[in-house]
Protein backbone atom coordinates (compact mmCIF):
# COMPACT_ATOMS: atom_id res chain seq x y z
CA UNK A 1 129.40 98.61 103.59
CA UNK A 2 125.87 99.61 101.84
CA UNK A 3 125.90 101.19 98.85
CA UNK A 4 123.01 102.83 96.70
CA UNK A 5 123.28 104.49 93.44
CA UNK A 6 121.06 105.58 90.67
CA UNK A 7 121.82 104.14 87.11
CA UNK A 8 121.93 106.90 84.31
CA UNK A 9 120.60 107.68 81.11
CA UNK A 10 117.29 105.56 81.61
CA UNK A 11 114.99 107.60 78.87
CA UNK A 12 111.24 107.60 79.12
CA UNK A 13 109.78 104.47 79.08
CA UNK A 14 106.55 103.28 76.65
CA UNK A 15 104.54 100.31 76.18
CA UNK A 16 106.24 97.82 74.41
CA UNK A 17 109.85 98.74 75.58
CA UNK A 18 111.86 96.06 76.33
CA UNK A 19 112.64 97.17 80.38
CA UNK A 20 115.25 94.71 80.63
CA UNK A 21 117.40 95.74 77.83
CA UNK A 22 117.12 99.37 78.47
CA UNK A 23 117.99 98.85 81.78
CA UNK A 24 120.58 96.61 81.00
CA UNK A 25 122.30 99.26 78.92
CA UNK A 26 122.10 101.95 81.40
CA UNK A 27 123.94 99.09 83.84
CA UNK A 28 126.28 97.94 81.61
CA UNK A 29 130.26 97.55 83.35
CA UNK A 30 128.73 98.84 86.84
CA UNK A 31 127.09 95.92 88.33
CA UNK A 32 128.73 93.51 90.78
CA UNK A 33 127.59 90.03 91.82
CA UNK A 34 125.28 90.43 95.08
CA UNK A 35 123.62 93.79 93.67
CA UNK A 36 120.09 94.49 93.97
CA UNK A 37 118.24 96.50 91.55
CA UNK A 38 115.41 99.31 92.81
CA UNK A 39 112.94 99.03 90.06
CA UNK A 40 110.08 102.24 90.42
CA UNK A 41 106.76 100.27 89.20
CA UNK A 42 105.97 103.45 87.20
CA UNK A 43 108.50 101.88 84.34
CA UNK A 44 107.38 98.54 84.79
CA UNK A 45 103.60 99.68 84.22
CA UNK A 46 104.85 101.35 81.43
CA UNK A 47 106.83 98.92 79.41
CA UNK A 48 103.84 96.27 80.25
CA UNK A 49 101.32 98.70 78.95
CA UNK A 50 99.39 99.54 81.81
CA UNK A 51 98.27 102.90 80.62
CA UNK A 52 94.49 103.27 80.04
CA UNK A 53 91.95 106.30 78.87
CA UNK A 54 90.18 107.52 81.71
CA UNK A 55 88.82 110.88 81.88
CA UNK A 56 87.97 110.17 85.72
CA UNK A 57 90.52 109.01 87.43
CA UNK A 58 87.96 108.00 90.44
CA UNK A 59 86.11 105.41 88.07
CA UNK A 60 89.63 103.95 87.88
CA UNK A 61 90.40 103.51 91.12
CA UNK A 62 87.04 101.93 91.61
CA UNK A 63 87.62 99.13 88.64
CA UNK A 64 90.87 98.97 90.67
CA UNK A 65 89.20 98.53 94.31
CA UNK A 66 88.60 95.10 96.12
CA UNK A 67 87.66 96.58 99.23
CA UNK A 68 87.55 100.20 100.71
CA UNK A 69 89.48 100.57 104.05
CA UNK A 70 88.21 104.34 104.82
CA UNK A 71 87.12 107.03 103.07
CA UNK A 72 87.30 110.88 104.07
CA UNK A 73 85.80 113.80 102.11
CA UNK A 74 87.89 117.04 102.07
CA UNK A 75 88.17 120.75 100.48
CA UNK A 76 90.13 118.72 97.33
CA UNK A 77 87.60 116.03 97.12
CA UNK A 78 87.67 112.46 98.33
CA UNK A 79 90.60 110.26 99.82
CA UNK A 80 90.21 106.52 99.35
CA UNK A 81 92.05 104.16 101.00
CA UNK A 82 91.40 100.69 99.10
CA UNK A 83 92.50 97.38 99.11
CA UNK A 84 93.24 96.63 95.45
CA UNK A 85 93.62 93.82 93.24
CA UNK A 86 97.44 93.05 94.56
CA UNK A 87 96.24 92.63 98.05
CA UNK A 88 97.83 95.89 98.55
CA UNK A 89 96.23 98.63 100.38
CA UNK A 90 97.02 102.69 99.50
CA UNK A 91 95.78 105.78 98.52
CA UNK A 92 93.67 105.44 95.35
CA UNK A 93 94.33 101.64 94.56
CA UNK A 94 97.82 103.03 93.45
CA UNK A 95 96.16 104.47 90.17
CA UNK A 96 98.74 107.08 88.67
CA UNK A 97 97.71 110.09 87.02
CA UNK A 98 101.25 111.51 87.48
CA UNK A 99 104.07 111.98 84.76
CA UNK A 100 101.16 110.20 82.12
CA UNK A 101 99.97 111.43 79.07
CA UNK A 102 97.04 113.55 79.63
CA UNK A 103 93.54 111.74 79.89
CA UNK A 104 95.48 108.61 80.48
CA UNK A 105 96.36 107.03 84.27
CA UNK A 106 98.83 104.14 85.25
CA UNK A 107 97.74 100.81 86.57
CA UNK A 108 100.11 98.72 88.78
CA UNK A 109 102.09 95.61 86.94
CA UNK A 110 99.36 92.90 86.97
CA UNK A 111 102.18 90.71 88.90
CA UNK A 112 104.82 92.43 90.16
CA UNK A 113 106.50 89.67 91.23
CA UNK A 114 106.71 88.25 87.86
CA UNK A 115 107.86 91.34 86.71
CA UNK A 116 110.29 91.35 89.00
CA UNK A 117 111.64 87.58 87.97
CA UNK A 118 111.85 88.34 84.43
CA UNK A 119 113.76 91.41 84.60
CA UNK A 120 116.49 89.17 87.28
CA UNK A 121 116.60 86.62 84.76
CA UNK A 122 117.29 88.49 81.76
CA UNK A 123 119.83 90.78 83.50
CA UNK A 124 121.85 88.10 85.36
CA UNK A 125 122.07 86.28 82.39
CA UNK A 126 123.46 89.30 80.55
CA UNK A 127 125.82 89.95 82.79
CA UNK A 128 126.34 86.63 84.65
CA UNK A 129 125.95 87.61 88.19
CA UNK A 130 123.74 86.64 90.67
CA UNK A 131 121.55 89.38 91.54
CA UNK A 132 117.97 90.38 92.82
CA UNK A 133 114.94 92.43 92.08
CA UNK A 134 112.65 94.68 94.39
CA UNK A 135 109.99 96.71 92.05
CA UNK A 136 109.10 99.91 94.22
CA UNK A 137 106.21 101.92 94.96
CA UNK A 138 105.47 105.10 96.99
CA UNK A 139 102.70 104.35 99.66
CA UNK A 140 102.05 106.34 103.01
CA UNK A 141 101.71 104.96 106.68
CA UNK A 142 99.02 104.67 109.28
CA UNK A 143 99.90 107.45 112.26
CA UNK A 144 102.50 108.74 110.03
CA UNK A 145 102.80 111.73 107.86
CA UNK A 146 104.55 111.54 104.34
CA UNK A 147 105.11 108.83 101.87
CA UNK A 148 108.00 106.19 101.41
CA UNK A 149 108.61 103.97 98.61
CA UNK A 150 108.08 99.66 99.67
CA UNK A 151 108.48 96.96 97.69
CA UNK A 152 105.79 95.55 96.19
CA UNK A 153 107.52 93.00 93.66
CA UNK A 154 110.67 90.92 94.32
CA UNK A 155 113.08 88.56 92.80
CA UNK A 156 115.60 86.44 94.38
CA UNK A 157 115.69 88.31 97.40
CA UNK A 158 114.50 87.62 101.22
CA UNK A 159 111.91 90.93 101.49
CA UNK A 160 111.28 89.63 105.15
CA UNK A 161 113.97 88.62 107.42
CA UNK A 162 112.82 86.71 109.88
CA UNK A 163 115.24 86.75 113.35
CA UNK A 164 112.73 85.04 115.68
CA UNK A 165 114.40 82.13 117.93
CA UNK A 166 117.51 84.20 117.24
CA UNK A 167 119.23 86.39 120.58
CA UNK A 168 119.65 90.01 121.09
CA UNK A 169 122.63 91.86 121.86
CA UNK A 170 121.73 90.32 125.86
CA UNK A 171 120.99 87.06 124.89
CA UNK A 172 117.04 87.25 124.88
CA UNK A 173 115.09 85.41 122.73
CA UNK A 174 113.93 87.65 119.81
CA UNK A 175 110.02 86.43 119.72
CA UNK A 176 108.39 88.91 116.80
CA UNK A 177 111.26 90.65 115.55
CA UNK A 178 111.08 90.39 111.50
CA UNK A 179 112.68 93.23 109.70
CA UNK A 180 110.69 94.21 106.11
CA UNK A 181 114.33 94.11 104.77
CA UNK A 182 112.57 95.03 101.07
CA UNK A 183 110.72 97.98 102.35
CA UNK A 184 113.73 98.80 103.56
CA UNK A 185 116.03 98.73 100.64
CA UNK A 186 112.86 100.17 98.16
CA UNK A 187 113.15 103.17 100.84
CA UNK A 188 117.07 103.82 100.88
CA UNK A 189 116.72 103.27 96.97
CA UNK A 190 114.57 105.68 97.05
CA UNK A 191 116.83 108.53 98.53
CA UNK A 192 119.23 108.52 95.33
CA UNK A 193 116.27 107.68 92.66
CA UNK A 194 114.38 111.24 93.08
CA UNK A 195 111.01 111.47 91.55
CA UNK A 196 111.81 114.45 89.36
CA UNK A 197 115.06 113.15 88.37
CA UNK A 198 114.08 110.96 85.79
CA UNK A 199 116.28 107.85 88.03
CA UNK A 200 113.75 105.29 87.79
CA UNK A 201 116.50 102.70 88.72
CA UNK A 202 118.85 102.07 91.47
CA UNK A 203 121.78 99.28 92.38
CA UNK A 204 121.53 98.25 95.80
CA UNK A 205 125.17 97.12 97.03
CA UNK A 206 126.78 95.24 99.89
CA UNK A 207 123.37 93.05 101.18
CA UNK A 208 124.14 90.04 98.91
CA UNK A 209 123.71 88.22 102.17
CA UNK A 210 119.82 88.50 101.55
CA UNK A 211 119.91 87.40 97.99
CA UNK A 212 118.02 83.51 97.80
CA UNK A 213 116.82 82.20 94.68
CA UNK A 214 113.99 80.74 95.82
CA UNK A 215 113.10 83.64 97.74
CA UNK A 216 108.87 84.27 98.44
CA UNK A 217 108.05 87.35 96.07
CA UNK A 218 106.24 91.03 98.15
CA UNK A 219 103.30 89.24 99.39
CA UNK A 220 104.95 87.59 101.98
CA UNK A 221 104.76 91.35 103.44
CA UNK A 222 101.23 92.27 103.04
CA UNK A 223 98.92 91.50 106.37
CA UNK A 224 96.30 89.27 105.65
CA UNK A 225 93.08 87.82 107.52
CA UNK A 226 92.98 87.34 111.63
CA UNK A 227 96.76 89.41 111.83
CA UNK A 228 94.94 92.64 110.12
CA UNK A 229 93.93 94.30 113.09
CA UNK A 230 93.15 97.49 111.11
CA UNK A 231 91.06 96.32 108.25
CA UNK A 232 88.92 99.15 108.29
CA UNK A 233 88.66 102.44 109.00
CA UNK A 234 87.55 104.58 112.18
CA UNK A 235 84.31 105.62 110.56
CA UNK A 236 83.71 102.36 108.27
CA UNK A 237 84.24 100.42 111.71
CA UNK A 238 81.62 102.17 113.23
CA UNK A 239 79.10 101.74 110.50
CA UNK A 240 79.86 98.25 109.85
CA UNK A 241 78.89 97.87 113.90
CA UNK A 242 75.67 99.84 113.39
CA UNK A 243 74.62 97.77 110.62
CA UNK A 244 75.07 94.53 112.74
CA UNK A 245 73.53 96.02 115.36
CA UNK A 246 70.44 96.93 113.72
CA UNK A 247 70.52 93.44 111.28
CA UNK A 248 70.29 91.44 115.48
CA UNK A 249 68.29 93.51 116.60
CA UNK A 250 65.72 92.68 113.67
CA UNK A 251 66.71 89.31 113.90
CA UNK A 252 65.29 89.44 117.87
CA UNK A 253 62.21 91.57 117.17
């Protein structure tokens, strides 16, 4: 049976906290072996310092940018949707200006993976268990409307199940099937965490099937190179076209 519940009492989180004891406090008597803990990165980010001054938010996300995917102006401004430094591509390189101190926006962890190990290691060895880590973050979808929360940091936990060679329910051969297991757990943590409730954390229960220690960290889920088959943007794809277009075309003449 699956099992998600928010941990209580978590206060607000500032640079220099030490994440693993708070959290360890708030958990204290109601973790099991197997669990998984929902980390949002907004607390990691926090603890690790990743607040900065910036009056403009937009020269923030630029700093944060690698590469833009598309770009759209509208009556509120401008949407940019970036690869950033992670490999990770979202809204506004995932620069916060939400629940921050005013003139200040939130970075992601610089590794969330790393985050994600350090925070397992200190907590199973607090409580002896064996248990894993997903760090969270809200992103939104190509073709679909609204936001979810994925995992974009993980610890000791399979984020991508793979079930090719296995059979389906008919005995086919499953060719592509490979569930994003931590996208999926960071969503149903996600249900009981509620943004405005100040639940930051959340125990995952009855999946200790998934738990590996020397499970790959969140990048194992990010599409890279020739299986990217939407690296760019409607618009940006056109213009990239023109420009080789017109850069042969000079080349001929």
């Amino acid at each position: 049976m699956l099992t998600v519940f928010p941990l209580q009492g978590i206060p607000e989180i500032v640079p220099g906290d030490d994440l693993a004891e708070i959290v360890g406090v708030a958990a204290d008597g109601l973790l099991e072996d197997g669990d998984i803990l929902a980390v949002t990165s907004k607390i990691v980010s926090k603890a690790e310092g990743r607040i900065i001054q910036a009056s403009d938010r937009e020269q923030a996300i630029t700093d944060e940018t690698v590469r833009v995917v598309a770009s759209r102006v509208h009556p509120g401004g401008v949407t940019r949707i970036v690869e950033n430094r992670l490999g990770i591509v979202a809204a506004a390189a995932g620069v916060d200006a939400s629940n921050t101190p005013e003139g200040t926006v939130l970075l992601l962890p610089v590794d969330p993976d790393a985050s994600a190990a350090a925070l397992r290691a200190a907590l199973s060895a607090r409580f002896g268990l064996t248990l894993g880590v997903i760090i969270t973050d809200t992103l939104g979808r190509p073709w679909r409307e609204g936001q979810t929360d994925v995992a974009i940091g993980g610890s000791g936990v399979r984020l991508l199940e793979d079930l090719r060679g296995t059979t389906d329910a008919h005995g086919r051969t499953l060719d592509v099937t490979a569930p994003a297991v931590g996208d999926e757990i960071a969503a149903a943590a996600d249900l009981v965490k509620r943004k405005s409730a100040a639940l930051p954390v959340a125990v995952v229960r009855g999946l200790a099937h998934l738990l590996a220690e020397d499970a790959p960290g969140a990048r194992v889920l990010i599409r890279t190179g020739p299986s990217d088959m939407f690296r760019l943007g409607t618009d940006e794809a056109y213009a990239e076209g023109r420009a080789a277009g017109r850069a042969e075309a000079a080349d001929v003449s």
